[in-house]
Protein backbone atom coordinates (compact mmCIF):
# COMPACT_ATOMS: atom_id res chain seq x y z
CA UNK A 1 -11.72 -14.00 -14.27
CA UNK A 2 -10.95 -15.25 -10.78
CA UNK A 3 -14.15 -15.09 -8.45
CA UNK A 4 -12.21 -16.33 -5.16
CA UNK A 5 -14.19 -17.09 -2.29
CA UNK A 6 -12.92 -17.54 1.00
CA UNK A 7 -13.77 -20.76 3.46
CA UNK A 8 -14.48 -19.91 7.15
CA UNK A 9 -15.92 -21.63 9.84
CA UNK A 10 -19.98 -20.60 9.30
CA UNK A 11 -19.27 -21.34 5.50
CA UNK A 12 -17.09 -24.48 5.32
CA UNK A 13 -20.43 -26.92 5.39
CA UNK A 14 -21.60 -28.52 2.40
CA UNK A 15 -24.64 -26.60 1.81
CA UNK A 16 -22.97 -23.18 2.20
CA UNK A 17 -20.24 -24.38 -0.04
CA UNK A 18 -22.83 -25.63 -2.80
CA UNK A 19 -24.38 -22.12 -2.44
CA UNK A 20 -21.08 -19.99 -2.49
CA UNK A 21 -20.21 -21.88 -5.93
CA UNK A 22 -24.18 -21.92 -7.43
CA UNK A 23 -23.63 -17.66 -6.62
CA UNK A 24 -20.86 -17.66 -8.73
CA UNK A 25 -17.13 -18.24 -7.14
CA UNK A 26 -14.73 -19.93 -9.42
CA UNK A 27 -12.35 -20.14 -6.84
CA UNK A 28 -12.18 -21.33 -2.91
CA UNK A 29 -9.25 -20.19 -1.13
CA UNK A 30 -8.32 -22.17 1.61
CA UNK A 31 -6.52 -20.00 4.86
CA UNK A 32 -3.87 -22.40 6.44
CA UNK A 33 -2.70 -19.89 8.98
CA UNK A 34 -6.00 -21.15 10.79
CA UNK A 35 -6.39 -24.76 12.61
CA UNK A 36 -5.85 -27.84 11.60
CA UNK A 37 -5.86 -29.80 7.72
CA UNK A 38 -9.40 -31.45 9.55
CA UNK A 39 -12.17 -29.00 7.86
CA UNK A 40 -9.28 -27.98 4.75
CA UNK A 41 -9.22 -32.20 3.71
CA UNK A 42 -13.34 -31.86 3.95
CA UNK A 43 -13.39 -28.87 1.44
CA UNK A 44 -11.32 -30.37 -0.70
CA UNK A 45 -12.48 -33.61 -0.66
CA UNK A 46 -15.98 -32.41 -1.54
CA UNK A 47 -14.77 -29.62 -3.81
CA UNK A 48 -12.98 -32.79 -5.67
CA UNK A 49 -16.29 -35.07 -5.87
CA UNK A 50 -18.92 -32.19 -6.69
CA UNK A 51 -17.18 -29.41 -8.09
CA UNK A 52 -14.24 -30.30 -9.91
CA UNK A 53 -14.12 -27.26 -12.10
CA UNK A 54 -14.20 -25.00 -8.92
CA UNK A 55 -10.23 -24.48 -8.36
CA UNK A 56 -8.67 -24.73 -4.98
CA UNK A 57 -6.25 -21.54 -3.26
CA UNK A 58 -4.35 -22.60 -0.62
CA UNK A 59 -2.91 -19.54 1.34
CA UNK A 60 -0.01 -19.55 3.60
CA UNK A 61 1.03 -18.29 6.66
CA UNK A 62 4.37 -16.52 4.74
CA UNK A 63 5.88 -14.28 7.27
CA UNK A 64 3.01 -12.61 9.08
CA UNK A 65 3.02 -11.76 12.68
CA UNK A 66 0.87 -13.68 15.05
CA UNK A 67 -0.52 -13.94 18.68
CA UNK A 68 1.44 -17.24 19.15
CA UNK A 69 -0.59 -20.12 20.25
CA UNK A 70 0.86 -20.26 23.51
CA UNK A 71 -2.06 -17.65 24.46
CA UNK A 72 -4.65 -20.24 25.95
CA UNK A 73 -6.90 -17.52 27.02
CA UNK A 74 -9.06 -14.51 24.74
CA UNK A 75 -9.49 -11.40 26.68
CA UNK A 76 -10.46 -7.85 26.11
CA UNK A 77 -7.56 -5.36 25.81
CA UNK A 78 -9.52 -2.11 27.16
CA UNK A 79 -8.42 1.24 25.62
CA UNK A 80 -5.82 3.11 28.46
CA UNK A 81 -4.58 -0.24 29.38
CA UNK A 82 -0.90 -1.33 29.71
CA UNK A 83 -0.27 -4.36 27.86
CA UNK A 84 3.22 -6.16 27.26
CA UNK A 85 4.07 -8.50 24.54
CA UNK A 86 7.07 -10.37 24.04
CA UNK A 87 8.90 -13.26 21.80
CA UNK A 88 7.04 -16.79 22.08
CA UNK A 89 10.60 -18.13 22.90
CA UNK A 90 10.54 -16.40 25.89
CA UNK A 91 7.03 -16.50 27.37
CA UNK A 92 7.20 -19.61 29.58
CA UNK A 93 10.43 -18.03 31.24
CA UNK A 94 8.81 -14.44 31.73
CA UNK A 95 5.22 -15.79 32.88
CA UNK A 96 6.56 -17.93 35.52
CA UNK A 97 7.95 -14.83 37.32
CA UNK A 98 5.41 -12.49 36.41
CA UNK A 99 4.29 -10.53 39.17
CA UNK A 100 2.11 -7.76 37.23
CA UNK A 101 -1.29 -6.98 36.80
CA UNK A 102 -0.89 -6.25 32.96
CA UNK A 103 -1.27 -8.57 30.66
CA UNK A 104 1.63 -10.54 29.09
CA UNK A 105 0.78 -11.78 25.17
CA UNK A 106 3.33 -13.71 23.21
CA UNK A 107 4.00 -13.29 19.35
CA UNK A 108 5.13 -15.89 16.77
CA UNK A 109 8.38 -13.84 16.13
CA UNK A 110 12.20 -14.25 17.88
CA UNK A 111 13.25 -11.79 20.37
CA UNK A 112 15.45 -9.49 18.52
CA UNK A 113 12.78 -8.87 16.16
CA UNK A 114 10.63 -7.70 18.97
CA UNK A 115 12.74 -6.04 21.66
CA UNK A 116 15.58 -4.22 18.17
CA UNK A 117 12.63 -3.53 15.59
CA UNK A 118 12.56 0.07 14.29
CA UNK A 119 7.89 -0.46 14.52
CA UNK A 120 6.68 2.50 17.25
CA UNK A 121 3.47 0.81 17.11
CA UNK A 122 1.89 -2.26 16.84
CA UNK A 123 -1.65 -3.35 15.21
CA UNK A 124 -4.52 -6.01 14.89
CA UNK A 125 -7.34 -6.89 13.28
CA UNK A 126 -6.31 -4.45 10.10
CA UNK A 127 -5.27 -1.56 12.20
CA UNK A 128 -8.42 -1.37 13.83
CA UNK A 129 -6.78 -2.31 17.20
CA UNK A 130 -3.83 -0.10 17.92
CA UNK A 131 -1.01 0.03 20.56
CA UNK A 132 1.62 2.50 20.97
CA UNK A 133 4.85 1.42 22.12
CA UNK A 134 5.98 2.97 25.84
CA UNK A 135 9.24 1.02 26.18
CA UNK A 136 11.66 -1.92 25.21
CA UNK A 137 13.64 -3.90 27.61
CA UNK A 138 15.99 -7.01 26.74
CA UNK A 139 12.66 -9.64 26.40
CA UNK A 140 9.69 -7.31 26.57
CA UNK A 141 7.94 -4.55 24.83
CA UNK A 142 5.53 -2.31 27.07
CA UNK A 143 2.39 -0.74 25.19
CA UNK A 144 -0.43 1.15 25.77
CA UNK A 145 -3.97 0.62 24.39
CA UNK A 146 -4.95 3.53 21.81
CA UNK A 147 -7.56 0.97 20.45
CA UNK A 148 -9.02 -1.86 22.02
CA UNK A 149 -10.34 -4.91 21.04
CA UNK A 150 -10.42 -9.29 21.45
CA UNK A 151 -7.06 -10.67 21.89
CA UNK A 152 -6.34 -14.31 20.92
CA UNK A 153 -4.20 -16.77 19.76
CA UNK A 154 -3.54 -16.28 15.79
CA UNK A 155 -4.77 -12.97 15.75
CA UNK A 156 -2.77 -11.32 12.87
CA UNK A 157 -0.35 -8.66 14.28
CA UNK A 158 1.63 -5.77 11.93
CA UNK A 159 4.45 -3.86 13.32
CA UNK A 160 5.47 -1.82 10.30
CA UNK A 161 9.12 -1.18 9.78
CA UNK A 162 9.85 -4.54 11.43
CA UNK A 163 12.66 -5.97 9.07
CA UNK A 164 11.54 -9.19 7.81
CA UNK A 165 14.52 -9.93 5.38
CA UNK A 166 15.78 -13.19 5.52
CA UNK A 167 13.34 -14.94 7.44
CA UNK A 168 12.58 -17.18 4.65
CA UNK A 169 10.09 -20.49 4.86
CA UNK A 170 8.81 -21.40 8.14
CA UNK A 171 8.74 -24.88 8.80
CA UNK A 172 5.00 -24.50 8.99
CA UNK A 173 4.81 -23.04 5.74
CA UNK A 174 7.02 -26.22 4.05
CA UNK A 175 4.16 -28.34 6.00
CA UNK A 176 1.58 -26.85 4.46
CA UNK A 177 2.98 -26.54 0.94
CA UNK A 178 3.82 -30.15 1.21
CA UNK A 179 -0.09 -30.87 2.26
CA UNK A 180 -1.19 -28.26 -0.69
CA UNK A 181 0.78 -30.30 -3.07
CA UNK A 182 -0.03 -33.57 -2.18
CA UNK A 183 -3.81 -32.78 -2.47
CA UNK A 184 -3.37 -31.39 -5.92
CA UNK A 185 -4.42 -27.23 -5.14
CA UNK A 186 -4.84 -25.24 -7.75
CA UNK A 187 -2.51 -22.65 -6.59
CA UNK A 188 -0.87 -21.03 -3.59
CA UNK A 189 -0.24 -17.75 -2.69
CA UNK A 190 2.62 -16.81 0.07
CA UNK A 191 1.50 -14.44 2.26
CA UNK A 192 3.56 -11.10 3.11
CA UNK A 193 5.92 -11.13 0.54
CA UNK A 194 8.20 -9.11 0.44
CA UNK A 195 11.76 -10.19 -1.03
CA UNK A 196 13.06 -12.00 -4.18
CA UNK A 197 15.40 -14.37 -1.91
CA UNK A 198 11.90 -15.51 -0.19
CA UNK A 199 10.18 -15.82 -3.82
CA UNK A 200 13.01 -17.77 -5.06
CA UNK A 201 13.26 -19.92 -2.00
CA UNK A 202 8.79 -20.76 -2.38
CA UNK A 203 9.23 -21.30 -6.33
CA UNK A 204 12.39 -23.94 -5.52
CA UNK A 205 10.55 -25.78 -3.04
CA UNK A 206 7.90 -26.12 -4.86
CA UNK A 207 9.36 -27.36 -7.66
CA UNK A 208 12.17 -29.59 -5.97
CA UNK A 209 8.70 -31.75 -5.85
CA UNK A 210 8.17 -32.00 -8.78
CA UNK A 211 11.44 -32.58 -9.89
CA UNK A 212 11.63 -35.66 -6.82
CA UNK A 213 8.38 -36.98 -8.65
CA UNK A 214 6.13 -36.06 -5.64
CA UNK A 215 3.76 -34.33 -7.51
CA UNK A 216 2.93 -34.24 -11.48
CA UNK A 217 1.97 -30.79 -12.04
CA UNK A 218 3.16 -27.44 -10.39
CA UNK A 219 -0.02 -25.01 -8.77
CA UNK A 220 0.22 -21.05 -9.95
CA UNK A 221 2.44 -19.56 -7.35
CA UNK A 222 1.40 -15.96 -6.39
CA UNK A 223 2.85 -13.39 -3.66
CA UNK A 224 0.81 -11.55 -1.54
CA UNK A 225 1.95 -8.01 -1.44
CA UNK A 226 1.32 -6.15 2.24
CA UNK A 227 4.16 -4.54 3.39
CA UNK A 228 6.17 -1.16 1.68
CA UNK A 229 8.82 -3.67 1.26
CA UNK A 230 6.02 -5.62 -0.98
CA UNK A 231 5.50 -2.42 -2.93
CA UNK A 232 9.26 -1.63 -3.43
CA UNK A 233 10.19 -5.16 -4.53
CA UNK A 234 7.21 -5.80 -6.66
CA UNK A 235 8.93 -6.07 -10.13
CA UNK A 236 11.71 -9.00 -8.41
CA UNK A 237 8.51 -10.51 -7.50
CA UNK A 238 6.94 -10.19 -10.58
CA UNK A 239 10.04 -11.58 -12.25
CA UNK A 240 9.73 -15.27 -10.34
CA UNK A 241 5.98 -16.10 -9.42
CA UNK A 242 3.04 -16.20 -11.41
CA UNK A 243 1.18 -13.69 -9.88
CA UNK A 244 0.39 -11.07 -7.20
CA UNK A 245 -2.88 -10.90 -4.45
CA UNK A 246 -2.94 -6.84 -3.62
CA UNK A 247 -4.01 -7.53 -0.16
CA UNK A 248 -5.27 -4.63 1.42
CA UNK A 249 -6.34 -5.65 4.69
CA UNK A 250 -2.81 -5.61 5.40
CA UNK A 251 -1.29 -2.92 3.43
CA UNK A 252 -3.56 -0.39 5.73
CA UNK A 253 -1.28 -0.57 8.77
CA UNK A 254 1.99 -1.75 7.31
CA UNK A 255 1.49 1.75 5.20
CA UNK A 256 -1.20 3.99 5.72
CA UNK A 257 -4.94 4.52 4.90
CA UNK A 258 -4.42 7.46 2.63
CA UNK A 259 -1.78 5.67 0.77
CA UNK A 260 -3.83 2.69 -0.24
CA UNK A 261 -5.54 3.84 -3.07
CA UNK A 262 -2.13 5.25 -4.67
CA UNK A 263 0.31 2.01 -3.97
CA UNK A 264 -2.88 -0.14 -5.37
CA UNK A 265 -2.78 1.88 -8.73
CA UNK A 266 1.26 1.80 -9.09
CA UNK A 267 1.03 -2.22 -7.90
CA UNK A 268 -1.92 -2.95 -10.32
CA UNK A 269 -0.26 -1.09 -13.28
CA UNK A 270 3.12 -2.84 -12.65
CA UNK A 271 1.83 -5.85 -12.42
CA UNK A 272 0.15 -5.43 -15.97
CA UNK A 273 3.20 -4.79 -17.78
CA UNK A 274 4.70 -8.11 -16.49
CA UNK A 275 1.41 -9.67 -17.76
CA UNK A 276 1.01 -11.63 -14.62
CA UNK A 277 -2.28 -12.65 -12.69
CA UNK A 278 -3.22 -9.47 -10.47
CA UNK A 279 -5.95 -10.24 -7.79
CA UNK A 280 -7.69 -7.71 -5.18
CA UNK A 281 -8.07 -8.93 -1.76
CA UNK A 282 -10.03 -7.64 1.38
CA UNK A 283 -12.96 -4.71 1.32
CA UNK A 284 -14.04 -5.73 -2.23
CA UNK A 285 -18.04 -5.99 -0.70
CA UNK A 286 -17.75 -5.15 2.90
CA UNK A 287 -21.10 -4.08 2.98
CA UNK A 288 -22.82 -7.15 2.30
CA UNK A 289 -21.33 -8.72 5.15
CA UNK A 290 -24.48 -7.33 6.73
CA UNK A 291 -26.58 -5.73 3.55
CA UNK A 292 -28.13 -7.36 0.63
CA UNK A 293 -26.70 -4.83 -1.72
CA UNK A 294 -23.53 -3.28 -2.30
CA UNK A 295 -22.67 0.61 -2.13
CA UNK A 296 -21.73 2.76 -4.93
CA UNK A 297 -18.68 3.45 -3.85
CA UNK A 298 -17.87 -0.86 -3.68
CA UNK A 299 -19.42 -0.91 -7.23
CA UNK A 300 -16.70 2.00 -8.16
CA UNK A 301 -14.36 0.06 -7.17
CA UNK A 302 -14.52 -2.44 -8.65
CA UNK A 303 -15.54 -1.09 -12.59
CA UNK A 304 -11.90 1.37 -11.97
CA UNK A 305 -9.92 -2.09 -11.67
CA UNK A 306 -10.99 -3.92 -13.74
CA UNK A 307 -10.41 -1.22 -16.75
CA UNK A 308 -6.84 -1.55 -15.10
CA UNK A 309 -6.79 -5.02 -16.01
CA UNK A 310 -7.59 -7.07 -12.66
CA UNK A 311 -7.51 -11.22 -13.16
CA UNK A 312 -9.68 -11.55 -10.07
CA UNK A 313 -10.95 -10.87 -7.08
CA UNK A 314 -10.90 -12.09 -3.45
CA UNK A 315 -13.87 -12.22 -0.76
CA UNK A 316 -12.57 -12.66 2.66
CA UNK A 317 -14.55 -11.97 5.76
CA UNK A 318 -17.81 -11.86 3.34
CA UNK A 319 -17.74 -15.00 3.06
CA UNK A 320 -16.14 -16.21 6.36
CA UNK A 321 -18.12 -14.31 8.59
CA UNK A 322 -20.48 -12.84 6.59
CA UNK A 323 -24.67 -13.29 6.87
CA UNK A 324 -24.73 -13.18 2.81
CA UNK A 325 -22.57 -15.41 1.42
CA UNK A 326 -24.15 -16.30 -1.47
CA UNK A 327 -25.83 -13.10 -2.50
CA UNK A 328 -22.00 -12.12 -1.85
CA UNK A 329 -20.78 -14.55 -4.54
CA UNK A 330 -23.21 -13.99 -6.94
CA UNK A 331 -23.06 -10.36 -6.86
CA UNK A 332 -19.86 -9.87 -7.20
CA UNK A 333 -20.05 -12.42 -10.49
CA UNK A 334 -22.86 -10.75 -11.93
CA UNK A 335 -21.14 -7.41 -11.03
CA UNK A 336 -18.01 -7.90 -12.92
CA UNK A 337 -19.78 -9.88 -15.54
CA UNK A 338 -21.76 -6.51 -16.63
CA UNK A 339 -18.51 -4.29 -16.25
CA UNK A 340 -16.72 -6.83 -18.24
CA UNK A 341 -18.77 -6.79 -20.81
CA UNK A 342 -19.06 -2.92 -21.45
CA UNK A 343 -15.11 -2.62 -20.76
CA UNK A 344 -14.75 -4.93 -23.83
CA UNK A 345 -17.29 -3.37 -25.82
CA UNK A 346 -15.53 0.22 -25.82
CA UNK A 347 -12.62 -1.47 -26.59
CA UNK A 348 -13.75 -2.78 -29.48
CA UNK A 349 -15.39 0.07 -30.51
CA UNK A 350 -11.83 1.90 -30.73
CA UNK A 351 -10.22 -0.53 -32.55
């Protein structure tokens, strides 16, 4: 059972780490969407001399929409407000004409994919941020603020219904698989897939490696599924990596709310017919972000999944942002130790 812990800023230290792994995690997953390989080469390198059982995630950027890093300044987008955002590509051009008092914020996507996208609204910060979309010109998209929030650089964006299909590996991502690799990681898991043709084209760089001799062994490869395309092409992905991450952060404004608990069931359930690795990502113990206990409805949860079979499970902003991080850890391994345990036990009573 995967016990995945994720590595933030107030938890990258060596005493938090030695605490998240005493609590329980089996796993540390690594974000590379975020800065530089600096603090990733310290994890690993003390993961490597203290921990060596502990297994290292690496997760990658994939194709998820960004606040580009041309943004040099955070500000507060203030519900009512007119905001306009437009193609990184462009931004230089556009800001050194721009005349209005609304803010201009570039994204980490080409124009076309922008200005033609069939999205009528954009989100952040897993759809708690929302902005409907008033108009589209040639290089800019004008919004309003339904729901306001922090704007930065790297803040995760989701326009569903934008059409992602063939955008393939990013050179960033073939940087950072090439970094994964050559520090030996356990596994890596492409964020926002949502195609075979990108599956294929992850698996074959991957193992073009190996087959060069750059590497000696090949890391799981799993697909993290966060789109409706995700859903829809689950059993291509299925077919080609190792394994899926449900991630549900995501899936909440790329779908909808309601529809979460349904598309988890059908993706859990296909995924356990392929007899692939099947790992839940984001609200697994929200609470304790803050709490020293988890609700009922968290514990739920979790027993319901893993009588569908789950391999694992993910912390995210529990343990990168969280107060508790390791009463996080170990309560989620002493949680699905107990539920384990009686799971196996009726089993075995009905055979």
């Amino acid at each position: 059972m995967y016990i995945i812990a994720t590595i933030g800023p107030k938890s990258s230290n060596e005493d938090m780490l030695e605490k998240i792994i005493k609590g329980g995690a089996t796993c540390i997953r690594l974000n590379f969407s975020h800065g530089g390989y600096g603090r990733i080469e310290d994890t690993i390198d003390y993961l490597r001399r203290y921990s060596k059982n502990t297994l290292i995630m690496g997760d990658l950027q994939g194709n998820k929409v960004r606040v580009s890093m041309l943004l040099t300044e955070a500000f507060y987008a203030k519900e009512g407000k007119v905001i306009y955002f437009c193609s990184e590509d462009d931004y230089y051009e556009i800001k050194s004409k721009w005349k209005l008092d609304e803010r201009l914020v570039p994204l980490n996507i080409g124009r076309d994919h922008i200005v033609n996208g069939s999205y009528k609204k954009l989100y952040m910060k897993d759809g708690t941020m929302e902005f409907s979309i008033m108009a589209r010109t040639q290089k800019l998209v004008k919004t309003k603020v339904k729901s306001g929030g922090m704007i930065r650089a790297e803040k995760g964006c989701n326009l569903p219904g934008i059409n992602r299909k063939n955008w393939g590996l990013s050179i960033k991502d073939k940087e950072d698989i090439d970094y994964a690799l050559s520090k030996n990681i356990d596994i890596l898991c492409y964020s926002y897939c949502c195609y075979k043709e990108e599956c294929l084209e992850f698996k074959e760089y991957v193992f073009s490696k190996y087959n060069l001799g750059v590497i000696n062994k090949i890391p799981k490869l799993w697909g993290k599924i966060e789109t409706k395309e995700g859903v829809e092409n689950l059993k291509d992905i299925l077919e080609i990596l190792d394994g899926i991450v449900v991630g549900r952060g995501d899936l909440v404004p790329e779908t909808n709310l309601y529809h979460i608990p349904i598309l988890q069931d059908k993706i859990v359930l296909t995924a356990k017919n392929f007899n692939k690795d099947i790992i839940i990502a984001t609200h697994v113990l929200d609470t304790m972000k803050e709490e020293f206990k988890p609700t009922v409805n968290e514990l739920n949860d979790i027993y319901i999944l893993l009588k569908h079979g789950v391999s694992g499970f993910i912390l995210t902003s529990e343990t990168t942002i969280g107060k508790n991080h390791f009463a996080t850890a170990k309560t989620l391994k002493s949680v699905v130790d107990f539920y384990s345990k009686i799971i196996n036990k009726g089993k075995n009573n009905r055979t």
